[in-house]
C-alpha atoms as a PDB file:
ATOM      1  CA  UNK A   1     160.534 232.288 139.326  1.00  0.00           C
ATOM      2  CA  UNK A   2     158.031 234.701 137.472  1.00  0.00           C
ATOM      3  CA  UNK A   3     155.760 237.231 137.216  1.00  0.00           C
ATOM      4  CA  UNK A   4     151.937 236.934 138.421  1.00  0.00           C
ATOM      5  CA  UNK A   5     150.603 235.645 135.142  1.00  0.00           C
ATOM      6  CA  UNK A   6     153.461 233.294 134.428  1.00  0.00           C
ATOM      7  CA  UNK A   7     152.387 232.134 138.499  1.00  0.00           C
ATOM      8  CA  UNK A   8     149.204 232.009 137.288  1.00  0.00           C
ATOM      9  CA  UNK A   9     149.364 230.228 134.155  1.00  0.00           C
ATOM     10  CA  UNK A  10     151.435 227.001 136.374  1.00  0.00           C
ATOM     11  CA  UNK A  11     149.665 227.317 139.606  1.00  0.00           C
ATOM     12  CA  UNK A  12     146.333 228.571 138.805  1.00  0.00           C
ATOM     13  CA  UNK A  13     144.635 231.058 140.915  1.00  0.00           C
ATOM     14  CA  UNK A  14     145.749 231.766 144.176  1.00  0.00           C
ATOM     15  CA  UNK A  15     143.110 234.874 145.830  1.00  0.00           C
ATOM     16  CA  UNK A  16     145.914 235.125 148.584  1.00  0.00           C
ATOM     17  CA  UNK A  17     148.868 235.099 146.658  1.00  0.00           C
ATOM     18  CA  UNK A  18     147.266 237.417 143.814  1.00  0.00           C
ATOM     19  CA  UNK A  19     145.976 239.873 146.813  1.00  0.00           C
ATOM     20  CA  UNK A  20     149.969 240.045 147.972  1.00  0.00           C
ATOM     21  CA  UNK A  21     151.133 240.833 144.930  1.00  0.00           C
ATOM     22  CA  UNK A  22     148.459 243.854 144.250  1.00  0.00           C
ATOM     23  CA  UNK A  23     149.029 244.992 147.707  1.00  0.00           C
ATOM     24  CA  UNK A  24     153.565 245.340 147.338  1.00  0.00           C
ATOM     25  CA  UNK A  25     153.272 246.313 143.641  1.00  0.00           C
ATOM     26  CA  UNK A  26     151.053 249.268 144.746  1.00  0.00           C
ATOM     27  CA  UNK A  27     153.958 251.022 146.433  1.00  0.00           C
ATOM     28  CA  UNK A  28     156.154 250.636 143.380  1.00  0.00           C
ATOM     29  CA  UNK A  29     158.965 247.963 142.269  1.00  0.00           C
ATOM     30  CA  UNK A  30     158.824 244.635 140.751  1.00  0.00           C
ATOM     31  CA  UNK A  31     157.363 241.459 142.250  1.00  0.00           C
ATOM     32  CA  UNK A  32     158.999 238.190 141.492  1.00  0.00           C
ATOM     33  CA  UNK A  33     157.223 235.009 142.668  1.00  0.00           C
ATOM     34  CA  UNK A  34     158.744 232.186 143.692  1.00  0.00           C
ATOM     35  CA  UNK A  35     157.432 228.407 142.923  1.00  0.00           C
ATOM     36  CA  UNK A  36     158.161 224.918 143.089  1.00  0.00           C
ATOM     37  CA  UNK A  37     155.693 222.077 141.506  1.00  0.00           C
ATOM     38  CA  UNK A  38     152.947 224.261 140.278  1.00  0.00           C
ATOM     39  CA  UNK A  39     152.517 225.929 143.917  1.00  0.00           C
ATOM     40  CA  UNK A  40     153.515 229.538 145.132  1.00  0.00           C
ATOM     41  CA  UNK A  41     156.116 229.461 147.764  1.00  0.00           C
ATOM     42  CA  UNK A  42     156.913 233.499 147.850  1.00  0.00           C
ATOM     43  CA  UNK A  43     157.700 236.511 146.603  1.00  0.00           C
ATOM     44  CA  UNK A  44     160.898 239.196 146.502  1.00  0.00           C
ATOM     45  CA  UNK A  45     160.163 242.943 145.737  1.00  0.00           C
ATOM     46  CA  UNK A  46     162.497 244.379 143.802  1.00  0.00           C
ATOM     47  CA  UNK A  47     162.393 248.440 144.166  1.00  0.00           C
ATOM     48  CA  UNK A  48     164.855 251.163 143.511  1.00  0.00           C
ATOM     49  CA  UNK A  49     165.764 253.645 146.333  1.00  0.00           C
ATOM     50  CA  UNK A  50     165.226 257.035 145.655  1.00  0.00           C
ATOM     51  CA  UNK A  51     168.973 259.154 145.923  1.00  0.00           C
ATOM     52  CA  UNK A  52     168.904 262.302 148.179  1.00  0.00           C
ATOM     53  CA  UNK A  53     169.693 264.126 145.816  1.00  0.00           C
ATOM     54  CA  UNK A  54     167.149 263.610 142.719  1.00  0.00           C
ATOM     55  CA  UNK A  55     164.589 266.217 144.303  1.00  0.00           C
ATOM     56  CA  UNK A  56     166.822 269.248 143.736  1.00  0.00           C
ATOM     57  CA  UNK A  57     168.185 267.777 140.695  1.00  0.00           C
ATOM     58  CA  UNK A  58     164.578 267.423 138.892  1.00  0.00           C
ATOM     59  CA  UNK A  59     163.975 271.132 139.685  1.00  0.00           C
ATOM     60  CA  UNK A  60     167.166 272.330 137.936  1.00  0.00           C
ATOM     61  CA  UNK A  61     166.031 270.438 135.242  1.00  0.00           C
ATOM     62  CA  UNK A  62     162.835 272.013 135.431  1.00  0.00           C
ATOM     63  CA  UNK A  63     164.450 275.297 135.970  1.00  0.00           C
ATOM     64  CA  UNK A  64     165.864 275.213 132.718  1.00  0.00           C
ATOM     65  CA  UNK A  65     162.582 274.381 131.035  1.00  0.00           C
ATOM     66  CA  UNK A  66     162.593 271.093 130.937  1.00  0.00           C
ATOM     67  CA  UNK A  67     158.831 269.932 131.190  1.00  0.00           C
ATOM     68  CA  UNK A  68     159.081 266.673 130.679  1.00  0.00           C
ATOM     69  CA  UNK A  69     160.863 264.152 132.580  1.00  0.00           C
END
């Protein structure tokens, strides 16, 4: 289990595989491949759910002047 280039580095290129991985990291999150004898078998994303609430919590924060978050 890796990351692309540590996929990369034991299974070599993979245009399929690599075009995957750009496509679900796009939206956000992690991607963690998944191998067995120098070949890809899969991947898990890994991405956080946004709570209801954070919207109207940001804004009080920028409410109070708070520019940066």
């Amino acid at each position: 289990m890796g990351s692309l280039r540590f996929a990369s580095e034991k299974a070599g290129v993979e245009p399929e595989r690599d075009r995957l991985v750009a496509e679900r990291s796009a939206g956000g999150g992690s991607v963690v491949l998944v191998g067995e004898e120098g070949h890809t078998c899969g991947f898990i994303l890994l991405r956080d759910r946004l709570r209801i609430d954070v919207p109207a919590a940001l804004n009080e924060l920028r409410a109070l002047g708070i520019a940066r978050l």
